[in-house]
Protein backbone atom coordinates (compact mmCIF):
# COMPACT_ATOMS: atom_id res chain seq x y z
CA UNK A 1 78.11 31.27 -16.02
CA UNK A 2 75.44 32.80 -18.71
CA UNK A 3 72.03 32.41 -17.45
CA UNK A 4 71.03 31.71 -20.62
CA UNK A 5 71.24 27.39 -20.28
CA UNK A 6 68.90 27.10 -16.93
CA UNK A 7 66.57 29.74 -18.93
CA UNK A 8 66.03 27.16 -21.53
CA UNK A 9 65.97 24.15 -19.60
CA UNK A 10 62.53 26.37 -17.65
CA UNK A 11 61.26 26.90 -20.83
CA UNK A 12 61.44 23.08 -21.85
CA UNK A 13 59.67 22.38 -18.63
CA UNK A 14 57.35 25.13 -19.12
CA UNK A 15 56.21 23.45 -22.95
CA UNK A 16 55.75 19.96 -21.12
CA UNK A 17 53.86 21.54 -18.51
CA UNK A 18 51.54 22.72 -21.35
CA UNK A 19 50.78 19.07 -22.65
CA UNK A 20 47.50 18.39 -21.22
CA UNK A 21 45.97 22.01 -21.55
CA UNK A 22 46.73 22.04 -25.22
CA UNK A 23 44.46 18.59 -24.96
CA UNK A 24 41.42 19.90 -23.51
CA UNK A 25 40.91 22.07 -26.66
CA UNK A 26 40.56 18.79 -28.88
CA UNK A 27 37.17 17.51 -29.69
CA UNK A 28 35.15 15.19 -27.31
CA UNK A 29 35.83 12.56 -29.96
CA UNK A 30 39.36 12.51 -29.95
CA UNK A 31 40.29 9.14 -28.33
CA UNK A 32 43.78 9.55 -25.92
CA UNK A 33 45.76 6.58 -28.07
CA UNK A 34 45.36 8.62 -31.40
CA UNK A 35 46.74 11.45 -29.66
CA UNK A 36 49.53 10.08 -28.18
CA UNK A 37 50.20 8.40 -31.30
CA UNK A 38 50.07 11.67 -33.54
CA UNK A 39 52.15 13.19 -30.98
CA UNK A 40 54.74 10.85 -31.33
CA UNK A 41 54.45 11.08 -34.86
CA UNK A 42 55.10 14.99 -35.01
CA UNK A 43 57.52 15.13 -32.63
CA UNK A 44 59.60 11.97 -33.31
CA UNK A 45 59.88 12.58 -36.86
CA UNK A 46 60.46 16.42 -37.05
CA UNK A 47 64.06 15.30 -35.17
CA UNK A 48 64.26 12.25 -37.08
CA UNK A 49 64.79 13.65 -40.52
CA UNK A 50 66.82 16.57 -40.14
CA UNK A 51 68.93 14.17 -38.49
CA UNK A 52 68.87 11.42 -41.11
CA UNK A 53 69.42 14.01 -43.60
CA UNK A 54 72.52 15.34 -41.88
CA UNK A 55 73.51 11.84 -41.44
CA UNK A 56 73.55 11.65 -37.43
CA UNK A 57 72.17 8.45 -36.85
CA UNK A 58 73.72 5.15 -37.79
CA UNK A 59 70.71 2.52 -38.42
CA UNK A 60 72.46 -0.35 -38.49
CA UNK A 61 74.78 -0.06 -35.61
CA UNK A 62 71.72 1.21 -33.90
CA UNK A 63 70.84 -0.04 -30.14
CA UNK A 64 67.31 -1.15 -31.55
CA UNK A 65 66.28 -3.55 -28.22
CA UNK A 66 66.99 -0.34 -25.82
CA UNK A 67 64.99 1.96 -27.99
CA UNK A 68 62.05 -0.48 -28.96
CA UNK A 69 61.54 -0.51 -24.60
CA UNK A 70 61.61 2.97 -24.40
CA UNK A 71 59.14 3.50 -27.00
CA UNK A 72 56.66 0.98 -25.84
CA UNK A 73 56.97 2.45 -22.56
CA UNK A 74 56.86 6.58 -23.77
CA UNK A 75 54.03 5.25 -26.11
CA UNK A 76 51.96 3.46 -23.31
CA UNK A 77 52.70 6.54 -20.56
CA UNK A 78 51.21 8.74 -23.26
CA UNK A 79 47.89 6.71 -23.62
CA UNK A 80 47.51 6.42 -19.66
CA UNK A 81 48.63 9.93 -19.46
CA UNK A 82 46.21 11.58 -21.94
CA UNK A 83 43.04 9.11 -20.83
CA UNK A 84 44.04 10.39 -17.10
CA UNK A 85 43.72 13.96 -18.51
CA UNK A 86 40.11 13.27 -20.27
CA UNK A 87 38.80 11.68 -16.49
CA UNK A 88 40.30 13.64 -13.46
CA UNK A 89 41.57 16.81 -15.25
CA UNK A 90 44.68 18.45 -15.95
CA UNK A 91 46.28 19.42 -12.56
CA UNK A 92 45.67 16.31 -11.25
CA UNK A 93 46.71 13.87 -13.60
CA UNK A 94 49.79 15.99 -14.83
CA UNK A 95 51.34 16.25 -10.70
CA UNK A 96 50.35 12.45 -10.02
CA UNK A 97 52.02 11.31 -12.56
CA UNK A 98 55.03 13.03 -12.55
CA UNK A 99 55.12 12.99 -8.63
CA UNK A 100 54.59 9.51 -8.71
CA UNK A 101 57.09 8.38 -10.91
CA UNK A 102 60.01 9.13 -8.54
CA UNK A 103 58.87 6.63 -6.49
CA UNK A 104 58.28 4.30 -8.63
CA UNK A 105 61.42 4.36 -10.24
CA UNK A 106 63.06 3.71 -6.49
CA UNK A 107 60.90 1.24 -5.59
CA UNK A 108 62.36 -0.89 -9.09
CA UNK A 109 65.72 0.06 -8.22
CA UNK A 110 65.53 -1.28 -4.35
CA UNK A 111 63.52 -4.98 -5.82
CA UNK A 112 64.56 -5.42 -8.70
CA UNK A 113 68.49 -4.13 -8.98
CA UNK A 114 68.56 -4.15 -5.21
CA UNK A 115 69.76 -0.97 -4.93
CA UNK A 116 68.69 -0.01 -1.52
CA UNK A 117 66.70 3.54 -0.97
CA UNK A 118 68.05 6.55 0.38
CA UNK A 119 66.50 8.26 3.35
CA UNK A 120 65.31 11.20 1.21
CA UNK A 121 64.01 8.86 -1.41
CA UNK A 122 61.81 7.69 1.54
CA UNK A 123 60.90 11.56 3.15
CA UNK A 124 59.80 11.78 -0.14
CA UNK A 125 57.64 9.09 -1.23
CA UNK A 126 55.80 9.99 2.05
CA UNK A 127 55.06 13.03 0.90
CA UNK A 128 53.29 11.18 -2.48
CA UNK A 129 51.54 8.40 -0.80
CA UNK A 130 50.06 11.22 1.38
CA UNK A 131 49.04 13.45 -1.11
CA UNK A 132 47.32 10.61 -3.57
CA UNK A 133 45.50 9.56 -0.19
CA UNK A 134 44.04 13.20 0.04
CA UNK A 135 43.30 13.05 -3.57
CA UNK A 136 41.36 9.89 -3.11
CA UNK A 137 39.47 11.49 -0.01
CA UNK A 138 38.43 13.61 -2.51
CA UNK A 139 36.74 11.05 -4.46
CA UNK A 140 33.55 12.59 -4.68
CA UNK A 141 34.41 16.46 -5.89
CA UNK A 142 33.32 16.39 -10.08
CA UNK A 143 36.74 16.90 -11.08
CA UNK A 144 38.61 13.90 -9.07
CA UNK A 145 38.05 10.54 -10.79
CA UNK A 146 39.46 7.89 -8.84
CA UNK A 147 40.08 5.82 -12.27
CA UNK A 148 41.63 8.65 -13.62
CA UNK A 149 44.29 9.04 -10.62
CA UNK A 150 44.89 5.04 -11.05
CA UNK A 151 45.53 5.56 -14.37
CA UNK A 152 48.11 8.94 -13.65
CA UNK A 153 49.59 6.44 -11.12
CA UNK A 154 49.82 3.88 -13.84
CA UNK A 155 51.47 6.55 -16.10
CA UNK A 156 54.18 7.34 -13.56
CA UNK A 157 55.20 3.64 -13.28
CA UNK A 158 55.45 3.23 -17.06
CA UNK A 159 57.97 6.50 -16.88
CA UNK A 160 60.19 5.52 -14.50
CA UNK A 161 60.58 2.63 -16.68
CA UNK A 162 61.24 4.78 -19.58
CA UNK A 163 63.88 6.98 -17.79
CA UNK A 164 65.80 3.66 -16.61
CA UNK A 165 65.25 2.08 -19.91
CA UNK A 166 66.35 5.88 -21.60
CA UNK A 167 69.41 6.14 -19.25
CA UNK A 168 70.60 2.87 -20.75
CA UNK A 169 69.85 4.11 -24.31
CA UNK A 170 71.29 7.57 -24.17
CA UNK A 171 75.09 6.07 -22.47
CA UNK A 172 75.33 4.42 -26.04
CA UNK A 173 73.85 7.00 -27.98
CA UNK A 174 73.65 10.72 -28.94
CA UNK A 175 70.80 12.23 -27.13
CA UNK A 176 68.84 14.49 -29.35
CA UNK A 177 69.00 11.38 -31.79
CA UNK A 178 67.86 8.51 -29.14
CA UNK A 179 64.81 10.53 -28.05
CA UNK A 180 64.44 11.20 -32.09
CA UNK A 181 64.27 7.34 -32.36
CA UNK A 182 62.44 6.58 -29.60
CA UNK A 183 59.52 8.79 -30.43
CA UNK A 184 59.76 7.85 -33.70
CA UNK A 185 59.38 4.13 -32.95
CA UNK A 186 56.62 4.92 -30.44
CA UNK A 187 54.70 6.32 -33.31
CA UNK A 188 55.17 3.06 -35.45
CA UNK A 189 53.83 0.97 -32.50
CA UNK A 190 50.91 3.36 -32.02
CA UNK A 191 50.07 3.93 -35.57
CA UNK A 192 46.86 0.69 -35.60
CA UNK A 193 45.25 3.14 -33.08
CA UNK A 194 44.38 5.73 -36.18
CA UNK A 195 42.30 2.77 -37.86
CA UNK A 196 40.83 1.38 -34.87
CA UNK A 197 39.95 4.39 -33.10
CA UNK A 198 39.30 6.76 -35.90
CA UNK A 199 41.45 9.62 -37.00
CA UNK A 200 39.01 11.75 -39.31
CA UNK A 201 38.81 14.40 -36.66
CA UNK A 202 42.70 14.96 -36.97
CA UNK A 203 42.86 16.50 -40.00
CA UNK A 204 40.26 19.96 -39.40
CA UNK A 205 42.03 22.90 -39.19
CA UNK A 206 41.80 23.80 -35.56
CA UNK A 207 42.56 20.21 -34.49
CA UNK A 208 45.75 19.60 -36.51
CA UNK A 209 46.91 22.90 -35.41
CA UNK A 210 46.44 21.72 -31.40
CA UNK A 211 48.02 18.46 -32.70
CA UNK A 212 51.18 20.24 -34.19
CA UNK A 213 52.15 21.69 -31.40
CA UNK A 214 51.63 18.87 -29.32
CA UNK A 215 54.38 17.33 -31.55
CA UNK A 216 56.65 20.48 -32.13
CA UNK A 217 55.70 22.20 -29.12
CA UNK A 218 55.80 20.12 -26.27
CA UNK A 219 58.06 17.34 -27.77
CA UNK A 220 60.98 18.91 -30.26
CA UNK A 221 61.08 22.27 -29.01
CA UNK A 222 60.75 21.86 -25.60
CA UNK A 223 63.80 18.55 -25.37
CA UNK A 224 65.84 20.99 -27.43
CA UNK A 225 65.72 23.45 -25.28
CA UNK A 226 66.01 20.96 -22.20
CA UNK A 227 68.91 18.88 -23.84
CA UNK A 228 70.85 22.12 -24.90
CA UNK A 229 70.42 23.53 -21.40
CA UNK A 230 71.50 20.30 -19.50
CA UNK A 231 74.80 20.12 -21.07
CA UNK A 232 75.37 23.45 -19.05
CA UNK A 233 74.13 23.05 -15.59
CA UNK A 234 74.41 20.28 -13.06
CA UNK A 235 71.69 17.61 -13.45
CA UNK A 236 70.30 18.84 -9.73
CA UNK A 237 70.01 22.32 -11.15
CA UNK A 238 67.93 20.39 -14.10
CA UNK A 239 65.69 18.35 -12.33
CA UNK A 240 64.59 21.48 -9.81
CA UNK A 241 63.88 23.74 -12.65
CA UNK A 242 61.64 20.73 -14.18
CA UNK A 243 59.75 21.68 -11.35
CA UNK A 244 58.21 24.17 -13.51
CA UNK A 245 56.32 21.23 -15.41
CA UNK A 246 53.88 20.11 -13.11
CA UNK A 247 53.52 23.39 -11.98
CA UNK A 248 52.74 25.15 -15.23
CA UNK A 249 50.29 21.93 -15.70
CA UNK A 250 48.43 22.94 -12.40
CA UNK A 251 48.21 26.32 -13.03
CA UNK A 252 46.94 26.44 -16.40
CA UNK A 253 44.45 23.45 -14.93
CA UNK A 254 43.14 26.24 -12.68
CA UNK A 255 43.02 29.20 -14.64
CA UNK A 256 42.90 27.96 -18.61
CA UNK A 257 40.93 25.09 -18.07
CA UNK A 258 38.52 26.52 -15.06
CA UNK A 259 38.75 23.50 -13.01
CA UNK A 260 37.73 23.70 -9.39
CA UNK A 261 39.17 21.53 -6.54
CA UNK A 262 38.13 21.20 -2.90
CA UNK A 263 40.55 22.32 -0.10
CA UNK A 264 41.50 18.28 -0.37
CA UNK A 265 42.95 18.43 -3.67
CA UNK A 266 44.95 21.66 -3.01
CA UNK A 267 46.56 19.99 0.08
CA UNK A 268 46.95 16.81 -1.89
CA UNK A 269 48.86 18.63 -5.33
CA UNK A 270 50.27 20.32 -2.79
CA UNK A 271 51.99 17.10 -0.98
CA UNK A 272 52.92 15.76 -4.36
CA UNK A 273 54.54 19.06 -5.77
CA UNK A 274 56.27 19.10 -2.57
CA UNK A 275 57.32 15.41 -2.51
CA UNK A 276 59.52 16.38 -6.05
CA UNK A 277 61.45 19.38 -4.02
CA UNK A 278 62.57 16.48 -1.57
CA UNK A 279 63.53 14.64 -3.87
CA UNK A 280 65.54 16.78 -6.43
CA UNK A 281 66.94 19.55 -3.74
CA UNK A 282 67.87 16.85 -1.00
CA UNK A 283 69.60 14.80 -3.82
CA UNK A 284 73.08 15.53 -3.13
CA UNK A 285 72.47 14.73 0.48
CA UNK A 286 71.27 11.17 -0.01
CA UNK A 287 72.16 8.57 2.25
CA UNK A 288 71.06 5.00 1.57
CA UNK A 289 69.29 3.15 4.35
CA UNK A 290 71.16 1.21 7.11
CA UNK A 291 68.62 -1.48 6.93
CA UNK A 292 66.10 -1.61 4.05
CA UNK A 293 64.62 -4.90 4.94
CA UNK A 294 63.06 -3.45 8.14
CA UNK A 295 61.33 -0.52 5.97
């Protein structure tokens, strides 16, 4: 097999992982929710119309009530997600929230469908709820705000939402054009934040430029390159390479950004970097629990 489909799926990881760097560069002044919603914007729209144009998308047999919950919920992860960023810092809010969201998405699965948890879905949520407890012993170090973990924590819960809520959307529809709808919608629902925030910074130069490839970058590019990929590989394959995400985030935290953590924070990023390899490389070996009511 041509090595060319995981190579792409990296590189879409890679471009997510860039999403909160690329923030740090806007102005002091630019309030999360107008980012999130000019992301959504860019990126929802530049799939939307090609795709209009080339007549993929069928409006009005359309599953609007799926898409309409996955954009409130990709809408409201960015706007926890990017507020996270401004408080506790790239690294941090970029690997709690994606580390979280894992377990969050079992723990709806096991109360609310009652489907019960597997014993790796359990190794690993250990591994998270230990390394947001070292982040939180960490309180006091500049760049670990315990509001902004809360609200990366926050974040994670409103993804795993999203993926169920996606899952749902993408088994009736094409891909490329649910996520083209769903980011489009997002950026409908978000649009009041322009007035009542204030937008006037968005259109200098440097700013719309950092904006555009928020939008192109690390939302059309980087789920065409994904999307294109995944039809390749095996899903486990997929979800190991997005390990590159929250990596790239931490990384570029460190050396782009110049923020400094504590031997605390390492050990907790750490814990929650590792409780994703758990989960995504012990996948095919999942076994659900015997007795979930005595967990």
């Amino acid at each position: 097999m041509s090595s060319l489909p995981y190579i792409l799926v990296l590189l879409g990881a890679i471009l997510w992982g860039t999403t909160g760097t690329a923030q740090t560069f806007l102005p002091e002044d630019a309030h999360p929710f107008v980012v999130a919603a000019a992301r959504s914007a860019i990126g929802g729209f530049a799939l939307l119309i090609p795709l209009v144009v080339m007549r993929k998308i069928d409006f009005r047999n359309w599953s609007w009530k799926e898409t309409i919950l996955a954009a409130l919920c990709i809408g409201l992860f960015q706007m926890l997600f990017f507020s996270s960023v401004k408080l506790t810092g790239v690294a941090i809010a970029s690997v709690v929230a994606i580390g979280s969201a894992p377990v969050f998405s079992g723990l709806v699965e096991w109360f609310i469908f009652k489907q019960r948890p597997t014993r790796i879905w359990m190794v690993s949520t250990l591994f998270a709820l230990v390394g947001c407890g070292f982040l939180f012993l960490n309180s006091g170090a500049v760049t670990v705000n315990p509001v902004g973990v809360m609200l990366s924590l926050g974040a994670g819960i409103v993804f795993a939402i999203y993926t169920m809520s996606s899952k749902v959307l993408v088994a009736k529809q094409d891909a490329m054009s649910a996520v083209a709808m769903t980011f489009s919608v997002a950026a409908i629902l978000l649009s009041p934040f322009y007035v009542v925030n204030g937008a006037a910074w968005t259109v200098e130069p440097t700013n719309a430029g950092i904006l555009l490839y928020l939008g192109i970058g690390t939302t059309t590019i980087a789920y065409v390159f994904y999307t294109t990929g995944l039809k390749k590989i095996p899903s486990s394959s997929a979800l190991t390479l997005s390990l590159a995400e929250p990596t790239t985030a931490a990384v570029l935290g460190v050396l782009v950004v110049g923020e400094i953590f504590t031997w605390n924070s390492w050990v907790g990023i750490v814990l929650l970097l590792g409780s994703i390899v758990v989960l995504t490389i012990g996948a095919r070996y999942q076994r659900p629990l015997k007795n979930p009511e005595a967990v």
